[in-house]
N, C-alpha and C. Protein backbone atom coordinates (compact mmCIF):
# COMPACT_ATOMS: atom_id res chain seq x y z
N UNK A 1 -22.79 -25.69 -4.44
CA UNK A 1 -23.03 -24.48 -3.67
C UNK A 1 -21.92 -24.28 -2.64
N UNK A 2 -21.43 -25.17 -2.49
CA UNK A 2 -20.41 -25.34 -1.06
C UNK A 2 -19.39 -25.04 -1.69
N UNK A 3 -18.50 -25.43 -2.60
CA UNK A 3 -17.86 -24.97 -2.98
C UNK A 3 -18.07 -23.64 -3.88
N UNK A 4 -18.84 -22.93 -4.10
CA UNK A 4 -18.73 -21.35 -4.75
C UNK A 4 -18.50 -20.51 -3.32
N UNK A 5 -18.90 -21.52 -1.95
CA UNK A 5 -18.50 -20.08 -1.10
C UNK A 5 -17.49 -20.52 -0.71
N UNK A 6 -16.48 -21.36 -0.70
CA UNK A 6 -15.00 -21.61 -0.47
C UNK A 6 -14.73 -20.71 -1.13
N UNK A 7 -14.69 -20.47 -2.53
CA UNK A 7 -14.15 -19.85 -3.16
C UNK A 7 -14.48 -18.72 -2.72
N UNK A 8 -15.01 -17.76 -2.83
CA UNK A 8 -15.82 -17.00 -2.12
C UNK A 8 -14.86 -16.51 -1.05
N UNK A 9 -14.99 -17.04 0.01
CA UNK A 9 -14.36 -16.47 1.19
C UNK A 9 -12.93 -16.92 0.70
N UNK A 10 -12.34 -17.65 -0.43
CA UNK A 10 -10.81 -17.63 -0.25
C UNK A 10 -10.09 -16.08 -0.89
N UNK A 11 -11.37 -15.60 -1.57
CA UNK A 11 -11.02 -14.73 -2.32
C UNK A 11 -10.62 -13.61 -1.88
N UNK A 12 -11.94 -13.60 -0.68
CA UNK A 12 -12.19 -12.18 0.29
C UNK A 12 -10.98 -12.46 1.14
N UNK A 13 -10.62 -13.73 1.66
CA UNK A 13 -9.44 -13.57 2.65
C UNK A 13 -7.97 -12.96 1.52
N UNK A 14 -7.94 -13.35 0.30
CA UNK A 14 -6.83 -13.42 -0.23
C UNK A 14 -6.79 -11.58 -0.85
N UNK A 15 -7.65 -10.86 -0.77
CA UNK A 15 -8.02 -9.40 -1.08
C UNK A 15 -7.59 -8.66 -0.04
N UNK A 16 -7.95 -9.15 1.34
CA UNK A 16 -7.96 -8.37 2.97
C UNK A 16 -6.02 -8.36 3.08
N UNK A 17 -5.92 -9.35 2.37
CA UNK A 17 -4.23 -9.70 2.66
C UNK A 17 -3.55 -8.85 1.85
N UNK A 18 -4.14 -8.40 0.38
CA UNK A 18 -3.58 -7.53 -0.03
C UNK A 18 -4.20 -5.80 0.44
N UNK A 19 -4.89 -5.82 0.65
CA UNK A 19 -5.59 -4.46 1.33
C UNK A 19 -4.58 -4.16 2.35
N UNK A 20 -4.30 -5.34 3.29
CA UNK A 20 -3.66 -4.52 4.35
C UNK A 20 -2.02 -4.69 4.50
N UNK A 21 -1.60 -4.86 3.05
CA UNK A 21 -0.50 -4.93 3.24
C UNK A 21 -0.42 -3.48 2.99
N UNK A 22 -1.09 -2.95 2.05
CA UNK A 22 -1.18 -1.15 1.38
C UNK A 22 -1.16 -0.44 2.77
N UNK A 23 -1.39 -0.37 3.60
CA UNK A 23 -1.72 0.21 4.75
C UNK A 23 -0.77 -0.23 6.00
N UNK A 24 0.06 -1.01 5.64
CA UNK A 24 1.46 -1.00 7.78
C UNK A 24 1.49 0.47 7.72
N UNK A 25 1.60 1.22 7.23
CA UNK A 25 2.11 2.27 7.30
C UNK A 25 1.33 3.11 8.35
N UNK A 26 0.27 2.95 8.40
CA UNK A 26 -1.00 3.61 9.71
C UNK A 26 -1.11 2.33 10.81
N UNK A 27 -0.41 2.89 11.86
CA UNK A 27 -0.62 1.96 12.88
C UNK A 27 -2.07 1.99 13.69
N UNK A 28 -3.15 3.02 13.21
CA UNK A 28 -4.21 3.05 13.65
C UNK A 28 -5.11 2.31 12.76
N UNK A 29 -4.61 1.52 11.85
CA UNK A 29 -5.55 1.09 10.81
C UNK A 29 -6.41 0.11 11.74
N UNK A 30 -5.71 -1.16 12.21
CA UNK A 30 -6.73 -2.08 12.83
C UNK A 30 -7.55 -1.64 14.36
N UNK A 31 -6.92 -0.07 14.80
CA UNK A 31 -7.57 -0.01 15.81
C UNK A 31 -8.81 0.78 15.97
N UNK A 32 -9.20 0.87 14.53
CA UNK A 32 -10.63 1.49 14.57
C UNK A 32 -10.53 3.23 14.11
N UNK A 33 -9.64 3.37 14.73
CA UNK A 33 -9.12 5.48 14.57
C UNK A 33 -8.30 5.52 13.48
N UNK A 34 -8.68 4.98 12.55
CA UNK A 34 -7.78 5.17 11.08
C UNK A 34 -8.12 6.78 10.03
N UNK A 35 -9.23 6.75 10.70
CA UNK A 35 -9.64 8.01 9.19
C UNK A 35 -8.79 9.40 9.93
N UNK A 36 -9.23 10.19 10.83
CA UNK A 36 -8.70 11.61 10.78
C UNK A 36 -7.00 11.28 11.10
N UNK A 37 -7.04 10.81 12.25
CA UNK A 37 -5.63 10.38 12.75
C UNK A 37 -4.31 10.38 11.57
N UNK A 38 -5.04 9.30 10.65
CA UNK A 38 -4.12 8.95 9.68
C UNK A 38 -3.66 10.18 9.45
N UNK A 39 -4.74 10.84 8.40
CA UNK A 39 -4.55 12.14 7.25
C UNK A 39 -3.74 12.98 8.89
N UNK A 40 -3.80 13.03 9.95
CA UNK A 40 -2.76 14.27 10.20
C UNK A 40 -1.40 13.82 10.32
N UNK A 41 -1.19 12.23 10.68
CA UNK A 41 0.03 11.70 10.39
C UNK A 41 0.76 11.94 8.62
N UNK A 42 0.09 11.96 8.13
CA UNK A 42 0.39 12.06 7.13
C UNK A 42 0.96 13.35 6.74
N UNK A 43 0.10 14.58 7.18
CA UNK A 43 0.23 15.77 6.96
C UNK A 43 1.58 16.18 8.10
N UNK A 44 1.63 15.70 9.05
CA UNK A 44 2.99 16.01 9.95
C UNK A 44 4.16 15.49 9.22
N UNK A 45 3.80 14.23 8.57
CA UNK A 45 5.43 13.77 7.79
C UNK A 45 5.87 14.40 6.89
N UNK A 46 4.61 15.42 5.76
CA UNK A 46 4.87 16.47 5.00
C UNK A 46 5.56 17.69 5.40
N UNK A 47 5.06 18.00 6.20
CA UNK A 47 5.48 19.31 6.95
C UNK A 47 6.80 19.15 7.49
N UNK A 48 7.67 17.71 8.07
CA UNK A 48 8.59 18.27 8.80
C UNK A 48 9.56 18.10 8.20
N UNK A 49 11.14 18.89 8.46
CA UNK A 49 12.00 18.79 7.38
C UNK A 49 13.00 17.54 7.54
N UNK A 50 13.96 17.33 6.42
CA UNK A 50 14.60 16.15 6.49
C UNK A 50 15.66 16.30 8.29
N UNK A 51 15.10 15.30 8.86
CA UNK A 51 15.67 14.71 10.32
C UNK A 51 17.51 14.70 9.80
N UNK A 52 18.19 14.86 10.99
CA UNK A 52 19.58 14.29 10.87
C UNK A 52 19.55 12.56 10.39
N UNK A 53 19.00 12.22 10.97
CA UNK A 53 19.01 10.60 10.71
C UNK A 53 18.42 10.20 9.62
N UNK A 54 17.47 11.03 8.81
CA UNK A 54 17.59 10.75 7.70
C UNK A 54 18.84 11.42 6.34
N UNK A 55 19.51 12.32 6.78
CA UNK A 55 20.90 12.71 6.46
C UNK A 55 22.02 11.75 6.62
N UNK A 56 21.93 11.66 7.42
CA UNK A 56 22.50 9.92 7.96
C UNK A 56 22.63 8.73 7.56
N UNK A 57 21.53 8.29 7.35
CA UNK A 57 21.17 7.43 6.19
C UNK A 57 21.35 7.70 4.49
N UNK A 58 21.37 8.57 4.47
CA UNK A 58 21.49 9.00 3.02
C UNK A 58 23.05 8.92 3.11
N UNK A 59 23.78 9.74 3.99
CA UNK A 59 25.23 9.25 3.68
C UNK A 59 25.76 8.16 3.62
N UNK A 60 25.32 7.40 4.68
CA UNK A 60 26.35 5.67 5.11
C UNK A 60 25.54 5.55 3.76
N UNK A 61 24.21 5.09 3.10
CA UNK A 61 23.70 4.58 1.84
C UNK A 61 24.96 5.20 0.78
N UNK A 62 25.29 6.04 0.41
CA UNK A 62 25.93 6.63 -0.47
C UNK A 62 27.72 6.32 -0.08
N UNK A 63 28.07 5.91 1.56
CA UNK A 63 29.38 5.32 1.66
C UNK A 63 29.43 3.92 1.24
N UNK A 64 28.56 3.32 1.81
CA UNK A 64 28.08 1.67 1.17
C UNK A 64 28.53 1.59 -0.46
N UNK A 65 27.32 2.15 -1.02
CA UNK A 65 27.95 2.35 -2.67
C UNK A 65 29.18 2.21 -3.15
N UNK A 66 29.50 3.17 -2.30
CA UNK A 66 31.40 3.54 -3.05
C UNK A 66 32.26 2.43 -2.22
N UNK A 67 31.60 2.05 -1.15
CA UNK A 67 32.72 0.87 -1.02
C UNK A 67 31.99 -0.22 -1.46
N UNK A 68 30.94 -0.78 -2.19
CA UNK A 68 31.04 -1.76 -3.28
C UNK A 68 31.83 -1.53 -4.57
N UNK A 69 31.57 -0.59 -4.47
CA UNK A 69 32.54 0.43 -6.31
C UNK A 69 33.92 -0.22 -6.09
N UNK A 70 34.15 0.25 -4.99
CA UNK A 70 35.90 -0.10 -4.80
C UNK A 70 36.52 -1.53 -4.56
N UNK A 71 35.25 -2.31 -3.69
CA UNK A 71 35.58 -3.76 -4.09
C UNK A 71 35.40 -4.31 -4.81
N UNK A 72 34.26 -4.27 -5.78
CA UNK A 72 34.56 -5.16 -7.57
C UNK A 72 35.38 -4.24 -8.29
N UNK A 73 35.94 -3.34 -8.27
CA UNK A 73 37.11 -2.90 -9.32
C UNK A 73 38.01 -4.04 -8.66
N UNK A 74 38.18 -4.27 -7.44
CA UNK A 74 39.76 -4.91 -7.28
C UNK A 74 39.37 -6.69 -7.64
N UNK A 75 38.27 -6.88 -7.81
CA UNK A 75 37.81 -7.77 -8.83
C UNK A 75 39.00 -8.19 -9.92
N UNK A 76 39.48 -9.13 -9.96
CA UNK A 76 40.11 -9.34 -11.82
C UNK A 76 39.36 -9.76 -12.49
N UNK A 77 39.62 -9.62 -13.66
CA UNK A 77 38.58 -9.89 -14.54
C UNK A 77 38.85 -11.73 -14.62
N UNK A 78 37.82 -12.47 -15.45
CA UNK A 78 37.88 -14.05 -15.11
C UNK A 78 37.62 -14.35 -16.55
N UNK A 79 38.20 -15.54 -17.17
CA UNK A 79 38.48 -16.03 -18.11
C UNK A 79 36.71 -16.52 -18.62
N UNK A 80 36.32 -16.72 -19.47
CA UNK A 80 35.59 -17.66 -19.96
C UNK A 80 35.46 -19.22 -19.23
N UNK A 81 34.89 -20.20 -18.88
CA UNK A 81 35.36 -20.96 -18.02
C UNK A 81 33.81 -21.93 -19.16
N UNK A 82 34.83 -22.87 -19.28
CA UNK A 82 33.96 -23.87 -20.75
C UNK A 82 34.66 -25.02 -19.86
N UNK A 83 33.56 -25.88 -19.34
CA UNK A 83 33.60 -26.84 -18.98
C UNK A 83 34.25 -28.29 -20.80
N UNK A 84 33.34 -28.02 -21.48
CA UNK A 84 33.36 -28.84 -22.31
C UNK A 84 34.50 -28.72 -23.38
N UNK A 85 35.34 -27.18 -23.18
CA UNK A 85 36.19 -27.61 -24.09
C UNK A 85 37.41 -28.21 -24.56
N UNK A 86 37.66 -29.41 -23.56
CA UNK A 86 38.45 -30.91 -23.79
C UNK A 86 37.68 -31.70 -24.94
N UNK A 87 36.43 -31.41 -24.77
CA UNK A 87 35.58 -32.96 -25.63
C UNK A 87 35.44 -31.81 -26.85
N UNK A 88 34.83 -30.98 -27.04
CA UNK A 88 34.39 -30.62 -28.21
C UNK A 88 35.28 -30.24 -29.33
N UNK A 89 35.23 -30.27 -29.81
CA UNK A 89 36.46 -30.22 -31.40
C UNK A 89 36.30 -28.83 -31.86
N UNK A 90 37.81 -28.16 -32.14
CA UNK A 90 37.89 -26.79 -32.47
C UNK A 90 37.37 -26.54 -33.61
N UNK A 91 36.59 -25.66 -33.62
CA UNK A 91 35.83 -25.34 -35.16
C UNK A 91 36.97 -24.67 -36.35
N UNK A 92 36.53 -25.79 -37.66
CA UNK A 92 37.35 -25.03 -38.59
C UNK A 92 36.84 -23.81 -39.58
N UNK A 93 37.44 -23.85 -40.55
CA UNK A 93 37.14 -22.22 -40.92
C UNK A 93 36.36 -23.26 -42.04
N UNK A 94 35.03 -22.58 -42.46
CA UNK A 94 33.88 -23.14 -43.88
C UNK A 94 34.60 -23.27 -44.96
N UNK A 95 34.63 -23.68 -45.94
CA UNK A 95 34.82 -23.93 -47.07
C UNK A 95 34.35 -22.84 -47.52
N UNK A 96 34.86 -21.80 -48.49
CA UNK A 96 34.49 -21.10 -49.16
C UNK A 96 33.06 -21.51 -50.22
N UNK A 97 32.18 -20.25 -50.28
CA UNK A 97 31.22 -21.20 -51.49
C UNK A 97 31.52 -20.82 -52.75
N UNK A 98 31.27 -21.66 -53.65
CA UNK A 98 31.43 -21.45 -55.14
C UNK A 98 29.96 -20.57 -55.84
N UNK A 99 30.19 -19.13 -56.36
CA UNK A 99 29.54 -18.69 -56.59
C UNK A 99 28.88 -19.38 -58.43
N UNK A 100 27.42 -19.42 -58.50
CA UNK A 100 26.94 -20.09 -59.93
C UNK A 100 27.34 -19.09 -60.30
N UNK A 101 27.33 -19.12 -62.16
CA UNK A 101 27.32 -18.25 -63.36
C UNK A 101 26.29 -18.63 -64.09
């Protein structure tokens, strides 16, 4: 019996942890004023138009890019790199097979 409610409450704790990860996003969640509050936060982030700073971000994100672009092109390209091939013996070409009649 003792152990079905370990389990039990490990479950409910391990559910609450995913419940409220769905939700940082409402800082009123743990303070009780989650229901109307939320939905008008929500409805104000709809309504307002894209901020400079999110323009902002969208550019440096999109300068970032192009200066990774531009540092692996100057990348050279790199050989194959075979540790083992001192020891292993160069493969020869098969023996042709002899077709039956």
């Amino acid at each position: 019996m003792l152990r079905k409610t370990i389990h039990a409450t490990l479950i409910v704790i391990l559910m609450m942890g995913a419940a409220s990860a769905q939700v940082k996003d409402n800082p009123n969640f743990l303070n009780g004023s989650g229901g109307e509050n939320a939905n008008e936060t929500l409805r104000a982030r709809e309504k307002s138009p894209r901020s400079d700073s999110a323009i902002d971000r969208a550019y440096r994100s999109k300068q970032i890019d192009n200066d990774y672009k531009a540092a692996t092109s100057k990348i050279p390209d790199q050989k194959a790199n075979d540790p083992w091939a001192a020891i292993r013996p160069t493969p020869t070409a098969p023996a042709p097979k002899e077709k039956q009649q």
